[in-house]
Structures are given as structure tokens and as C-alpha cells.
C-alpha atoms as a PDB file:
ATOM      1  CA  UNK A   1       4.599 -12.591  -1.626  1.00  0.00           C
ATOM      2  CA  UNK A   2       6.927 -12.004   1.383  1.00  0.00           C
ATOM      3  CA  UNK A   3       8.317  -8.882   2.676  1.00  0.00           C
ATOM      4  CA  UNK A   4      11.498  -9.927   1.311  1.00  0.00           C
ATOM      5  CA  UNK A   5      10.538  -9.856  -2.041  1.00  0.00           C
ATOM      6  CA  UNK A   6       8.009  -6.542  -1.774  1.00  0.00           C
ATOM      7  CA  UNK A   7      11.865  -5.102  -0.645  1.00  0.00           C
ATOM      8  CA  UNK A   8      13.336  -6.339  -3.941  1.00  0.00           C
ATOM      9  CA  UNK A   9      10.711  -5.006  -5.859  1.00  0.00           C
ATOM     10  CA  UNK A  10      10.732  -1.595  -4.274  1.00  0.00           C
ATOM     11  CA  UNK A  11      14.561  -1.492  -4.847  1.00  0.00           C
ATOM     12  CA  UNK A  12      13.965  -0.654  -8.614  1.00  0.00           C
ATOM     13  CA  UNK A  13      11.955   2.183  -7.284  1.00  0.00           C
ATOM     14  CA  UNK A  14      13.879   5.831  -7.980  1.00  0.00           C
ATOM     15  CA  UNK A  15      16.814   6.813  -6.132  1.00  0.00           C
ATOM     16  CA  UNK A  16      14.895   9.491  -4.546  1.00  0.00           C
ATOM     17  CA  UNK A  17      12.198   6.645  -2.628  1.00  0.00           C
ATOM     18  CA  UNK A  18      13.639   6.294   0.624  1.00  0.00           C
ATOM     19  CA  UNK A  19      12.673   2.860   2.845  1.00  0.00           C
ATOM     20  CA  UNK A  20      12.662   3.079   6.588  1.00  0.00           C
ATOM     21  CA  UNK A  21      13.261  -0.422   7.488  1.00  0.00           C
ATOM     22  CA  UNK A  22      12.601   0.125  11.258  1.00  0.00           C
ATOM     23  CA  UNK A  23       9.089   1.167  10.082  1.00  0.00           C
ATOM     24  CA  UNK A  24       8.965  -0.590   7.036  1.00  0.00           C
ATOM     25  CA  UNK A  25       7.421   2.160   5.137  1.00  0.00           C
ATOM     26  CA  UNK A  26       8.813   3.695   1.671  1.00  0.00           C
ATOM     27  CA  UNK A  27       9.152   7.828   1.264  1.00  0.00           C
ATOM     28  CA  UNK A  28       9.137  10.387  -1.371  1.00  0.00           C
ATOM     29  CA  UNK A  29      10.396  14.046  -0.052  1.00  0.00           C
ATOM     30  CA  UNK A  30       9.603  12.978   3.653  1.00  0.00           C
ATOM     31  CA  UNK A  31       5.888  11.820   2.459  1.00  0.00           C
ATOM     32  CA  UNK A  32       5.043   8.195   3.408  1.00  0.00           C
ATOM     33  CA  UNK A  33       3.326   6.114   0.160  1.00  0.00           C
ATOM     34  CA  UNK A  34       3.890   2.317   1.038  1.00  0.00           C
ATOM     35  CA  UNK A  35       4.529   1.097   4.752  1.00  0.00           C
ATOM     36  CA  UNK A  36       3.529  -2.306   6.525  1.00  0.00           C
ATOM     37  CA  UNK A  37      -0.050  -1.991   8.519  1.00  0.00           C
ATOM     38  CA  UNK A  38      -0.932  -4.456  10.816  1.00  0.00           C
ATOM     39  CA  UNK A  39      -4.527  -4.971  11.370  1.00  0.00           C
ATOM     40  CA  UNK A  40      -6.051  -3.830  14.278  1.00  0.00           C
ATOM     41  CA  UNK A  41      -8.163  -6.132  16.723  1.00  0.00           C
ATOM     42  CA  UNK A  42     -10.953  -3.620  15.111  1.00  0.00           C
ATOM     43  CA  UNK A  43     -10.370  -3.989  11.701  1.00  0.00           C
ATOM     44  CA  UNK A  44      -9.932  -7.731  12.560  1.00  0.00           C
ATOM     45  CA  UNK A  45     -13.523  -7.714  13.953  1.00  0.00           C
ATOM     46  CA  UNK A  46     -14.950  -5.887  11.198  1.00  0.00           C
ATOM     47  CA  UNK A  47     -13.469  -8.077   8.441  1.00  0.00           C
ATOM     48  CA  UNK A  48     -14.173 -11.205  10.159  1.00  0.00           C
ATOM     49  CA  UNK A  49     -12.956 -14.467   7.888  1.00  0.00           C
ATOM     50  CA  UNK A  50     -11.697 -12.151   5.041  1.00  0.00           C
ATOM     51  CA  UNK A  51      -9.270 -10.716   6.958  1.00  0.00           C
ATOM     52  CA  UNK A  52      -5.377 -11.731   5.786  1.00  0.00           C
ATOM     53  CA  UNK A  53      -3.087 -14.129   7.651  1.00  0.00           C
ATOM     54  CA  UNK A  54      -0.490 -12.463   6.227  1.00  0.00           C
ATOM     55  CA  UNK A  55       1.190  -9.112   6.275  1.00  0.00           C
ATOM     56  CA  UNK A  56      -0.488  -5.814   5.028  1.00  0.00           C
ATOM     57  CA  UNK A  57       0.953  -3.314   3.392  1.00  0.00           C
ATOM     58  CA  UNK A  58      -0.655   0.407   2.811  1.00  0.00           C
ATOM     59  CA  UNK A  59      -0.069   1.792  -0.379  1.00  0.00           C
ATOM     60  CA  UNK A  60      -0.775   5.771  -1.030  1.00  0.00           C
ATOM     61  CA  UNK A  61      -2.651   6.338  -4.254  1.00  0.00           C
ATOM     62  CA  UNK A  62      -3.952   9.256  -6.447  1.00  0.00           C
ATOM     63  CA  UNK A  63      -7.871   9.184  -5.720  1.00  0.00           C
ATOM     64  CA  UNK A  64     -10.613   7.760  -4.045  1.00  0.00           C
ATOM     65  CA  UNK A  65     -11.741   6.346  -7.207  1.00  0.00           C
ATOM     66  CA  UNK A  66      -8.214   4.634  -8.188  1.00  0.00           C
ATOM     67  CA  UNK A  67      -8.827   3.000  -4.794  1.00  0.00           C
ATOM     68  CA  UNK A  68     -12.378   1.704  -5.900  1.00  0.00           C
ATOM     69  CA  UNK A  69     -10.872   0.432  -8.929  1.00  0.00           C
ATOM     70  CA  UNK A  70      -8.145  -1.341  -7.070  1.00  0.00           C
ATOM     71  CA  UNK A  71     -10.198  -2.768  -4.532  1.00  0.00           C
ATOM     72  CA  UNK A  72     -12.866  -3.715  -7.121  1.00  0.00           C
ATOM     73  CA  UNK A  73     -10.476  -5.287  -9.714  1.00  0.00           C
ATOM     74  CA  UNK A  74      -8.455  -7.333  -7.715  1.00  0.00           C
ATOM     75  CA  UNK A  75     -10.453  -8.587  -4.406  1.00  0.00           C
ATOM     76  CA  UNK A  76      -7.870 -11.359  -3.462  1.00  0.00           C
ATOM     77  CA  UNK A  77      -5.134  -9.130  -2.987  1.00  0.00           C
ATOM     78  CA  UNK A  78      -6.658  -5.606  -2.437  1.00  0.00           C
ATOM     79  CA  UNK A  79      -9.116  -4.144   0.419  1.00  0.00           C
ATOM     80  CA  UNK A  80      -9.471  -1.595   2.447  1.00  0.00           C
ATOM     81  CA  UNK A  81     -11.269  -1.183   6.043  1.00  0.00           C
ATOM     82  CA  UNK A  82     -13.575   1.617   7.559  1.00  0.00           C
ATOM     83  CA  UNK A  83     -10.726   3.232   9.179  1.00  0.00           C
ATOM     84  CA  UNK A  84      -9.298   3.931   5.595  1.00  0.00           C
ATOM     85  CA  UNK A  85     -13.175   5.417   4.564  1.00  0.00           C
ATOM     86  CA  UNK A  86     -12.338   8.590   2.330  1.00  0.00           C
ATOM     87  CA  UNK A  87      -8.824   8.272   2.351  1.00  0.00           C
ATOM     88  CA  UNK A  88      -6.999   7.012  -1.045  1.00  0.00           C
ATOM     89  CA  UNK A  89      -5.252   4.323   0.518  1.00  0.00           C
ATOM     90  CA  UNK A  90      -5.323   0.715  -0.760  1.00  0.00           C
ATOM     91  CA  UNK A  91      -4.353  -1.918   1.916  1.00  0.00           C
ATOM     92  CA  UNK A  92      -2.373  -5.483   0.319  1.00  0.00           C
ATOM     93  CA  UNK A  93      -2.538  -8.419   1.483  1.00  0.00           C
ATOM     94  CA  UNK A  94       1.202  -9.717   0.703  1.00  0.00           C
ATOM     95  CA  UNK A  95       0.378 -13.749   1.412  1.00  0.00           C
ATOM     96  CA  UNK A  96      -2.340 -12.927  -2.191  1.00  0.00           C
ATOM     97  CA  UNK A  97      -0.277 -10.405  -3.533  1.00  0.00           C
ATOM     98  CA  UNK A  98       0.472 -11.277  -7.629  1.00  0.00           C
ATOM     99  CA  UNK A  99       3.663  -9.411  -7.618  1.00  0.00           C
ATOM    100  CA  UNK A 100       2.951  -7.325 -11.008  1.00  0.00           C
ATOM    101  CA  UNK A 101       0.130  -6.278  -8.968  1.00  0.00           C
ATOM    102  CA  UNK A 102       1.896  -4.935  -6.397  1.00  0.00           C
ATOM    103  CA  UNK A 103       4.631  -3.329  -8.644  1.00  0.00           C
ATOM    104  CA  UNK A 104       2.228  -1.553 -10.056  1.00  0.00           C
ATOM    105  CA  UNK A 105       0.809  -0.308  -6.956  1.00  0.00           C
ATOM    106  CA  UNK A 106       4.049   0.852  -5.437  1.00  0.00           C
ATOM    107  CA  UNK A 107       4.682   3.007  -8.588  1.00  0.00           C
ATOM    108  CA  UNK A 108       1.542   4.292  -8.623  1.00  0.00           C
ATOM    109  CA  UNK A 109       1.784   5.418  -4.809  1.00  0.00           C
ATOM    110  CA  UNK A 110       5.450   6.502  -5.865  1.00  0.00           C
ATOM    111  CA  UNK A 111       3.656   8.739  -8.310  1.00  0.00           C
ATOM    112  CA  UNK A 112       1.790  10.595  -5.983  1.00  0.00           C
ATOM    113  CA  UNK A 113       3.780  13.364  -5.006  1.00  0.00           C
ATOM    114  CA  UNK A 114       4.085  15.319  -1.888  1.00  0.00           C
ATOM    115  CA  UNK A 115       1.847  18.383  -2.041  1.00  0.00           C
ATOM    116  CA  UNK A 116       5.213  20.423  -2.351  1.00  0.00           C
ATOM    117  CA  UNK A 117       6.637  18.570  -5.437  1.00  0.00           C
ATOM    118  CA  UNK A 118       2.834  19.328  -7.098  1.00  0.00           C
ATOM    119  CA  UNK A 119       3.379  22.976  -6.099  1.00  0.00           C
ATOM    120  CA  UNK A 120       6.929  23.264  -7.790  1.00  0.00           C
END
């Protein structure tokens, strides 16, 4: 998957998910749930030969264990790094990425809502 296309797919998001392209990231209510994240020369280390090529993209989801699942049900195209350790964020590897995958993932993180939409 490019970036190009992960665009095209997040265009059929709601009107009300707003995309940054200067920081390629996607918003809900000012709340960040997808945005690219380059690796870090750390997480690079600590990942060693799995670490992607390609671009990485952070998706937002409910809970730590929807992150397990994710990580644990599809390997080639979803990980995650010590620096994301107790946080329910899934990281993508676009170059792997099946596409229905990562639809699903974006409307998942879409789904989470801001702590104030919760409250309403």
C-alpha cells in the first residue's frame, strides 16, 4: 500500500475526520487517531530485521487488548514497539498493508472518540 492510496481510503472516512497533510495524521474533534510515524534509530535498533522499509502509520484504537489482537492476528502488517508499551496504538507497516486491513483499522481508530464526545 502507498500513502496515496491509505489517502483514498481515508477519504470515505466521515465528513467530520479531518487530515492534516503537512503532518499526515487524520483527526476527530482535534484528537489525532491515524498519522504517519517514522521509526526512530531506537525503535530501528530494537526491531532489528523486522523492522519495515516502508512507511508506518499509527493508528489509535479502543484497548490494549484490541491492540494484542491486531498485532497477534496479522504479524505482516501490524506491530508495535516498546515506546508504544501500554498505549492502544497499533503501528502499520503500509509496504504489507492488505488494504481491508487497514480500512478496518482506520475506522476502528475513527471510532474512538475524543474523551469529550464519550462525555456528551
Amino acid at each position: 500500500m502507498t500513502w496515496d492510496e491509505l489517502e483514498a481510503l481515508a477519504e470515505q472516512l466521515p465528513d467530520d475526520a479531518a487530515y492534516d497533510p503537512e503532518a499526515r495524521s487524520w483527526s476527530r474533534s482535534g484528537s489525532w487517531f491515524a498519522r504517519e510515524r517514522p521509526l526512530s534509530k531506537k525503535d530501528l535498533s530494537r526491531l532489528g530485521s523486522r523492522a519495515p522499509d516502508s512507511e508506518v502509520v499509527a493508528v489509535r484504537v479502543r484497548d490494549l487488548a484490541t491492540k494484542a489482537t491486531w498485532v497477534a492476528s496479522e504479524p505482516r502488517t501490524c506491530f508495535t514497539t516498546p515506546h508504544f508499551e501500554g498505549y492502544p496504538i497499533v503501528l502499520v507497516d503500509l509496504e504489507q498493508a492488505d488494504p481491508f486491513v487497514v480500512e478496518e483499522l482506520l475506522l476502528d481508530g475513527y471510532d474512538v472518540a475524543p474523551t469529550k464526545l464519550r462525555k456528551q
